[in-house]
Protein backbone atom coordinates (compact mmCIF):
# COMPACT_ATOMS: atom_id res chain seq x y z
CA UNK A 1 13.14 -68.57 69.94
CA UNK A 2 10.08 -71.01 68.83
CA UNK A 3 11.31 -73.14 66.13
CA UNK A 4 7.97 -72.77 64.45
CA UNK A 5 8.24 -69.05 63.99
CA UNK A 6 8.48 -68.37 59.79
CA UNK A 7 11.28 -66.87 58.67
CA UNK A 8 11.35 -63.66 57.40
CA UNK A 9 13.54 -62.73 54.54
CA UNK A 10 14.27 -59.40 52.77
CA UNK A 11 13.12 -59.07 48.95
CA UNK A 12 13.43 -56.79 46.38
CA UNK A 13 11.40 -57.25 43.33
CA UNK A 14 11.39 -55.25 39.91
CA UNK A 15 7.96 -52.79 40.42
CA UNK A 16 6.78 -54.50 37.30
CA UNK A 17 7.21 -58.31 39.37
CA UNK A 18 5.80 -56.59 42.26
CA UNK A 19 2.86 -55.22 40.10
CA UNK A 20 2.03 -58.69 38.42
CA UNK A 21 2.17 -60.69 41.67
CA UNK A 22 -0.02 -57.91 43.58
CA UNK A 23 -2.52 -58.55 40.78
CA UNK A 24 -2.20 -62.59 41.22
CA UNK A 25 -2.44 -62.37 44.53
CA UNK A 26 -5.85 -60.10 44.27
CA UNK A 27 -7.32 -62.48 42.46
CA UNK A 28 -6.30 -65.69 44.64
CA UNK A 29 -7.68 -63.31 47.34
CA UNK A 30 -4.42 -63.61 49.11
CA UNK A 31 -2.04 -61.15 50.84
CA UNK A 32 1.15 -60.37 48.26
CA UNK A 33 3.23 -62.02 51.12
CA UNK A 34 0.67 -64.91 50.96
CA UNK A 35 0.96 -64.74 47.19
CA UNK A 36 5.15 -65.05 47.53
CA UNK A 37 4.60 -68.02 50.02
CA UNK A 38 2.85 -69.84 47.96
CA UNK A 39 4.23 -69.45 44.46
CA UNK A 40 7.87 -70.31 46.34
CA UNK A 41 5.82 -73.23 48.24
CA UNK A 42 4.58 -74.79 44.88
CA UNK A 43 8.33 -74.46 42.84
CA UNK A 44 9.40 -76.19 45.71
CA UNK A 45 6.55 -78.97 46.03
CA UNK A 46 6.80 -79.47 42.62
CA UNK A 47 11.08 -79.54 42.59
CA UNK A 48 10.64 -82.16 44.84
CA UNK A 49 7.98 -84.73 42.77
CA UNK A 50 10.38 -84.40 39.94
CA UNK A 51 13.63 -85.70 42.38
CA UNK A 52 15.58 -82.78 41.69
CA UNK A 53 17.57 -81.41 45.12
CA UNK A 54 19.58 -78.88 44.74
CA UNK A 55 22.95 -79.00 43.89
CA UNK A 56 25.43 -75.47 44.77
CA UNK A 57 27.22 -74.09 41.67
CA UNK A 58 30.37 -74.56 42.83
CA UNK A 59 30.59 -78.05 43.65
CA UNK A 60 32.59 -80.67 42.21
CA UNK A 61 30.30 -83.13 41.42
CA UNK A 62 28.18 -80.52 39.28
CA UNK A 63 31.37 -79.36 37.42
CA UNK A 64 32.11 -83.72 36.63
CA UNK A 65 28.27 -83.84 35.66
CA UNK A 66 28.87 -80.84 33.13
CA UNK A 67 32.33 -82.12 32.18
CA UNK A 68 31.01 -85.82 31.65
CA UNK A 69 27.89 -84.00 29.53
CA UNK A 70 30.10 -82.17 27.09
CA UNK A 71 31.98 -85.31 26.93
CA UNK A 72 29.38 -87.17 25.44
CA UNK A 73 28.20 -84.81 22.96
């Protein structure tokens, strides 16, 4: 398989998210794929500037962050 080949991913959206990105995407004359691509592009893009990386829910060092938090509160 290329390794250039996108992804594709199943989605379900509420019909009223579908309705308001279908709209968006109209009138950024883009497809509402296009439209998901690039709203989940830009969150990203713009994660990144700010240094954030994501961190799972789970892990340990997020539970010390919140533990160390509440601890100086």
């Amino acid at each position: 398989m290329e390794e250039n080949r996108k992804k594709q991913v199943p989605l379900r959206l509420s019909p009223q998210l579908y309705a308001d990105i279908a709209k968006w995407a109209e009138d950024d004359f883009r497809s509402i794929n296009g439209q998901i691509e690039y709203l989940l592009s830009e969150c990203v893009r713009r994660r990144k500037q700010k240094g954030k990386h994501y961190i799972p829910k789970n892990s340990n060092s997020e539970k010390e962050s919140n533990s160390s938090e509440s601890e100086n509160s």
